[in-house]
Protein backbone atom coordinates (compact mmCIF):
# COMPACT_ATOMS: atom_id res chain seq x y z
CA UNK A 1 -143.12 128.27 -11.96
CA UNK A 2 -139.26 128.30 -12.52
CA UNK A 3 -137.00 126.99 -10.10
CA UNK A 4 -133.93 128.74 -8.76
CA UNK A 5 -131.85 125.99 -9.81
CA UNK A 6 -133.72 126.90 -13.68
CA UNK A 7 -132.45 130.79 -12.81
CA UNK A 8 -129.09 130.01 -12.22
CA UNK A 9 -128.65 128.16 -15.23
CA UNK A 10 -130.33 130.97 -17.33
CA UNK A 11 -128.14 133.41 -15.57
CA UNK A 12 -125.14 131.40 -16.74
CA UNK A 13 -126.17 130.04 -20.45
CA UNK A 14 -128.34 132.62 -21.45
CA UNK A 15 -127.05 135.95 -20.08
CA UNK A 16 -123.51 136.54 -19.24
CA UNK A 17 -121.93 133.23 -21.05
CA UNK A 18 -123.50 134.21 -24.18
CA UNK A 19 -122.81 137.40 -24.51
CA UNK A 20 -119.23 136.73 -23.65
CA UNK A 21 -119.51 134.13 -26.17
CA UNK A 22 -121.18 135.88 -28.88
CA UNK A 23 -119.21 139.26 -28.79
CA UNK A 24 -115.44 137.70 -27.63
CA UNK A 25 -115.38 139.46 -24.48
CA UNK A 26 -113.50 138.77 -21.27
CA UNK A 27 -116.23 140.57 -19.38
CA UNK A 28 -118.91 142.71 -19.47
CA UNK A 29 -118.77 146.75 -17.74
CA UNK A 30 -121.57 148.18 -16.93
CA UNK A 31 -122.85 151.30 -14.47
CA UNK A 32 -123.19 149.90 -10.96
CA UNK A 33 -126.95 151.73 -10.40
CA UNK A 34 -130.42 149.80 -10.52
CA UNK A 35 -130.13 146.22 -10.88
CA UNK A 36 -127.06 145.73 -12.93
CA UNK A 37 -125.37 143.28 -10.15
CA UNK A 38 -128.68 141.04 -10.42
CA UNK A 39 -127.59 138.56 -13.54
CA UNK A 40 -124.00 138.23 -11.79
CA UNK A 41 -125.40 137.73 -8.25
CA UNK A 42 -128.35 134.93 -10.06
CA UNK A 43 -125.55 133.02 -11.67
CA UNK A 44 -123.52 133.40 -9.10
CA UNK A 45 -120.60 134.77 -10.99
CA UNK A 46 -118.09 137.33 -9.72
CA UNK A 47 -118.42 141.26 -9.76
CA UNK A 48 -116.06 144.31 -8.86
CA UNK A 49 -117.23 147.67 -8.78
CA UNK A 50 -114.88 150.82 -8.32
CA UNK A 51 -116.20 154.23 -7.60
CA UNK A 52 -117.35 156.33 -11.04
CA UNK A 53 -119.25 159.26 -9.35
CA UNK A 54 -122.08 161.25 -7.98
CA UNK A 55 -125.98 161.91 -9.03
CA UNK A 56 -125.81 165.18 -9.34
CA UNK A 57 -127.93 167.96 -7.48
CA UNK A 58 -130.20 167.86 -10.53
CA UNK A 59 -131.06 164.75 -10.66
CA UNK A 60 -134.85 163.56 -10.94
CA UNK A 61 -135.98 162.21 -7.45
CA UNK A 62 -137.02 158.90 -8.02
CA UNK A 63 -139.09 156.93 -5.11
CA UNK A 64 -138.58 152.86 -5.59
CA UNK A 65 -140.14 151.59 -2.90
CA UNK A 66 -142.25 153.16 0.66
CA UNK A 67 -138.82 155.01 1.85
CA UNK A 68 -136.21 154.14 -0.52
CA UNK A 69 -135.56 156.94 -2.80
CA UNK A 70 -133.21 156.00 -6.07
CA UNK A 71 -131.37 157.61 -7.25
CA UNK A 72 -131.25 160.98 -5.67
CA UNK A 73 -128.69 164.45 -5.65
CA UNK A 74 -125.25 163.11 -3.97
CA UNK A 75 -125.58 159.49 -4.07
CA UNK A 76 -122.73 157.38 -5.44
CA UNK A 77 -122.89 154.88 -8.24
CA UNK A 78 -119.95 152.89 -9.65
CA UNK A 79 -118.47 150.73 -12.60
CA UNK A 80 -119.34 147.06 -12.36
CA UNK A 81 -117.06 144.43 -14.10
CA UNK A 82 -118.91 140.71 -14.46
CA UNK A 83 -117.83 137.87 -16.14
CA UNK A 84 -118.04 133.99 -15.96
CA UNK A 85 -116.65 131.30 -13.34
CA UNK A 86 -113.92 131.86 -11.73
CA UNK A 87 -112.62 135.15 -13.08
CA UNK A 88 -112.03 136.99 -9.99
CA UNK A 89 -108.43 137.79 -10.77
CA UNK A 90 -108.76 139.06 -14.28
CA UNK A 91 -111.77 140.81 -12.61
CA UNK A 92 -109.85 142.66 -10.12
CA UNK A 93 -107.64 143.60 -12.23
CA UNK A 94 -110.00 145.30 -14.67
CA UNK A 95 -111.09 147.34 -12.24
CA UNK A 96 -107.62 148.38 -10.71
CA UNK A 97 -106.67 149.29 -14.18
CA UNK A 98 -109.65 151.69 -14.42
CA UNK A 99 -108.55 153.47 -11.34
CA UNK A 100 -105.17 154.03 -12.10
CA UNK A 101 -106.09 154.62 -15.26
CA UNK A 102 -108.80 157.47 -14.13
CA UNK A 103 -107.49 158.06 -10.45
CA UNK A 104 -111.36 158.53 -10.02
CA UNK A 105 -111.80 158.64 -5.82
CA UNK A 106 -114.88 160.25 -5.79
């Protein structure tokens, strides 16, 4: 059995430090929907997400657990930025560039 003290330090070493590492980023930017926050939140490493949109009225009903639905017409879903420790203020300002940059308010 692994130990969360064993999941935090693969969330660190294994996932976001190395690819960071191996592909010279400052951070990684992915769709805020599913469990994209999950490696930031085991490694406990820090995350911004700005608004990016809307599932659509087409979208294929999906049903995730008894009475959760996901994702489903009209629901929002953002940008996530994640990096490593203690990057909160290049983080922020990722994702304040992106919204001037798009002026995206949903």
């Amino acid at each position: 059995m692994t130990s969360q003290a064993d999941i935090h330090h693969l969330g660190r070493n294994r996932d976001i430090d190395a690819a960071l590492k191996q592909f010279n980023l400052d951070a990684l930017v992915l769709p805020t929907i599913g469990f994209t926050s999950t490696a930031a939140a085991i490694a406990g490493y820090p995350i911004v997400t700005v608004p990016l949109g809307f599932y659509p009225d087409n979208v294929t009903i999906l049903k995730v657990k008894p009475n959760t639905f996901y994702p489903a017409p009209g629901i929002p879903f953002g940008l996530s930025f994640f990096s490593t420790a203690y990057t909160e203020f290049e983080l922020i300002g990722m994702g304040y560039a992106f919204e001037q940059a798009t002026h995206y308010r949903g």
